[in-house]
Protein backbone atom coordinates (compact mmCIF):
# COMPACT_ATOMS: atom_id res chain seq x y z
CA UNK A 1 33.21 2.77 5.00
CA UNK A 2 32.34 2.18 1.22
CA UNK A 3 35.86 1.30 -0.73
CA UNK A 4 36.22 3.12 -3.72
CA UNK A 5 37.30 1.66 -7.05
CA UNK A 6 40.83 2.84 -7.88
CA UNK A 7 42.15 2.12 -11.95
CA UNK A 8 44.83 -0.30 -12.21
CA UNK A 9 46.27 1.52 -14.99
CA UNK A 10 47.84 4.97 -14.73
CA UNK A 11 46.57 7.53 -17.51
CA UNK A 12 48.59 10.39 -19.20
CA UNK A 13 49.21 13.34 -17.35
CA UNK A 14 46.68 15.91 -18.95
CA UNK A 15 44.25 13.23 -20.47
CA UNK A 16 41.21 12.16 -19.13
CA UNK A 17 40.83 9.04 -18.26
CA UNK A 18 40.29 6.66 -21.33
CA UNK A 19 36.45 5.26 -22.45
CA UNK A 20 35.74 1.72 -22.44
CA UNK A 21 35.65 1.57 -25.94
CA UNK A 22 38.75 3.41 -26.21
CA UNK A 23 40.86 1.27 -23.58
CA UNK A 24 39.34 -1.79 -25.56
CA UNK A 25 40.91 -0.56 -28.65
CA UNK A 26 44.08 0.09 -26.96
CA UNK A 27 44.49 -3.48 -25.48
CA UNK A 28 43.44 -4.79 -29.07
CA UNK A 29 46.30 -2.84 -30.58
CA UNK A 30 48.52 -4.12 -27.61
CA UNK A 31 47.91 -7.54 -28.92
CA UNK A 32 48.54 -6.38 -32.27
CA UNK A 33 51.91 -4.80 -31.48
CA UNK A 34 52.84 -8.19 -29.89
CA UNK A 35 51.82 -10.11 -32.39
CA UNK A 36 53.87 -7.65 -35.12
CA UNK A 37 57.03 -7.69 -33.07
CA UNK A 38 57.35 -11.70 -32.35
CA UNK A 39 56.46 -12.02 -36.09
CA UNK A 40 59.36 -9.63 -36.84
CA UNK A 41 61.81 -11.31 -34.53
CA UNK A 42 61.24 -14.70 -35.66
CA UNK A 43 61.87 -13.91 -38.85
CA UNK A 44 64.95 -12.70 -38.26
CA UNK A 45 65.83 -15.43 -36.21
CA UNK A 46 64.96 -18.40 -38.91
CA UNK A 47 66.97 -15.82 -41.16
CA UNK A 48 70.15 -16.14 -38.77
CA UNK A 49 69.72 -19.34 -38.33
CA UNK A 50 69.42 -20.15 -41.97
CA UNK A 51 72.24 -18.52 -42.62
CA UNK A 52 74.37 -20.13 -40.13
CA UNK A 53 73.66 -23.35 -41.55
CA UNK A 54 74.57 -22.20 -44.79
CA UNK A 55 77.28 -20.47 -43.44
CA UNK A 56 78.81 -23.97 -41.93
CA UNK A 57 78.11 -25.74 -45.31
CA UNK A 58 79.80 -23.04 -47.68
CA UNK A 59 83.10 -23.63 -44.49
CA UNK A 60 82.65 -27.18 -45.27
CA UNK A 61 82.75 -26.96 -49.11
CA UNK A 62 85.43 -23.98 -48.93
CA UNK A 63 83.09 -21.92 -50.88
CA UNK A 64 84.30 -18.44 -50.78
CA UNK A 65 81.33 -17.24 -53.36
CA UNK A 66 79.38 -18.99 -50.59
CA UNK A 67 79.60 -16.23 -48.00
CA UNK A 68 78.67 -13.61 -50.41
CA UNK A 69 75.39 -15.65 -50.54
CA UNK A 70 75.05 -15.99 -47.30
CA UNK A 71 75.10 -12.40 -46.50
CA UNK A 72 72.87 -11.62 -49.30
CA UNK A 73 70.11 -14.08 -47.50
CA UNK A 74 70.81 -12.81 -44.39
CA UNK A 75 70.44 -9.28 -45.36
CA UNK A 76 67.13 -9.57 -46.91
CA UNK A 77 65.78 -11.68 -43.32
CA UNK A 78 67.06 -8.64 -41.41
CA UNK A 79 65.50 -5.93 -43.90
CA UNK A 80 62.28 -8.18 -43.91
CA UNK A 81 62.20 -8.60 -40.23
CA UNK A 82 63.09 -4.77 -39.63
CA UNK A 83 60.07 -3.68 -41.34
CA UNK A 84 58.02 -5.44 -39.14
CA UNK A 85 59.63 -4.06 -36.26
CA UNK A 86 58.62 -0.81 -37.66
CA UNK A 87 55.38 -1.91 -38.14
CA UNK A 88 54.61 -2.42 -34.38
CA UNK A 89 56.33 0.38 -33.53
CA UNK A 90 53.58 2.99 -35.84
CA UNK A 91 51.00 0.49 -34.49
CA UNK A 92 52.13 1.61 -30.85
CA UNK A 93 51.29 5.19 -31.42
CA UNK A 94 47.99 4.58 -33.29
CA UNK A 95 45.73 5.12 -30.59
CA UNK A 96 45.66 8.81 -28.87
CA UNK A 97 49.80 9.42 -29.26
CA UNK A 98 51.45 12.16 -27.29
CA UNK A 99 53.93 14.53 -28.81
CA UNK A 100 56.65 12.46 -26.80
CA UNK A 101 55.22 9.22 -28.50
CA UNK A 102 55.64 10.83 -31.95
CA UNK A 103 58.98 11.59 -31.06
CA UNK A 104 60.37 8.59 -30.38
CA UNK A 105 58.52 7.18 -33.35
CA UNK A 106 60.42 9.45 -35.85
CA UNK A 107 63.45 8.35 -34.05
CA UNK A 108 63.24 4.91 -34.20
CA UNK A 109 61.71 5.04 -37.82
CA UNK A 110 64.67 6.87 -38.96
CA UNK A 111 67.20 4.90 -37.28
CA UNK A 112 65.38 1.58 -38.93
CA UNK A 113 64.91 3.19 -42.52
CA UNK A 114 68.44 3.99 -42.39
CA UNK A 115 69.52 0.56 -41.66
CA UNK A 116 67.07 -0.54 -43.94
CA UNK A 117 68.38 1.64 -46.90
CA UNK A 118 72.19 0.23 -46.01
CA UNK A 119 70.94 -2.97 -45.69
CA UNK A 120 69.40 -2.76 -49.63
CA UNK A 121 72.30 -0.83 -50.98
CA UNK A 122 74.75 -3.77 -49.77
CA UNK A 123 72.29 -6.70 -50.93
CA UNK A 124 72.93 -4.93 -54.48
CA UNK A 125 75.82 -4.46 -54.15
CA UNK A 126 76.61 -8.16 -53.07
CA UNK A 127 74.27 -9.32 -56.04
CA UNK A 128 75.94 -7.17 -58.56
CA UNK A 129 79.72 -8.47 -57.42
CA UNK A 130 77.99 -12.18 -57.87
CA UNK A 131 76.81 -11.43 -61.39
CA UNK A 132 80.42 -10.13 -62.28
CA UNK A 133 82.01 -13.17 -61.10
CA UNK A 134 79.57 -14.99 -63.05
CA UNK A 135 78.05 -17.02 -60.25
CA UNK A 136 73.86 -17.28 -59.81
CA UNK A 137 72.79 -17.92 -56.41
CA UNK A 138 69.92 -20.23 -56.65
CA UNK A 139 68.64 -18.66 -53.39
CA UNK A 140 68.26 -15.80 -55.23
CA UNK A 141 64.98 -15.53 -57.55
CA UNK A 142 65.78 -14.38 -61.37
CA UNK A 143 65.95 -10.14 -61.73
């Protein structure tokens, strides 16, 4: 009795089974959308971190305008970081996406712009209440 190759990998209901140039490109995208995401959460993590630290000095120094800044850096790690996140996620639905794919694309994407968009509105927000108190962040490049 001859054993038959059987694929290791499930396909799509409805599709035919993928080329190899096609499941190459797939896996290479895979990588991709790895790559993207870590890049994404480690930015947001040195951005936490970050701003812990300065978080605990501004404590420390009992600087009240100090928190405003510290929000304001955080906020821009977290809008930075978010877009990546997006990034990966289009990348996931580059290659031969079902309708269901595209559907939870536009979900997520609108659920991060909309943070995104909060997130921006508050950073200038935050940067227009530190200009009115007179204080200049120097984390903060010149407008």
């Amino acid at each position: 009795m001859g054993a038959t190759a059987r694929p290791t990998r499930r396909h799509r209901v409805g599709r035919a089974a993928p080329s190899g140039s096609e499941e190459l490109l797939r896996q290479g995208v895979d990588w991709l959308v790895r790559f993207v995401e870590a890049a994404g959460a480690i930015i947001i993590g040195v951005g936490a971190v970050t701003a812990f630290v300065l978080f605990l000095v501004a404590i420390v120094r009992r600087d009240t305008s100090g928190f405003v800044r510290v929000r304001l850096l955080l906020g821009r790690f977290l809008a930075l970081g978010l877009e990546f996140q997006l990034a990966a996620d289009v990348l996931t639905t580059a290659v031969a996406p079902t309708f269901v794919e595209i559907g939870k694309l536009a979900a997520i994407a609108a659920i991060r712009t909309g943070l995104n968009y909060f997130l921006a509105r508050e950073i200038k927000e935050e940067r227009a209440e530190l200009e009115r108190a007179g204080t200049r962040s120097e984390l903060e490049p010149p407008a």
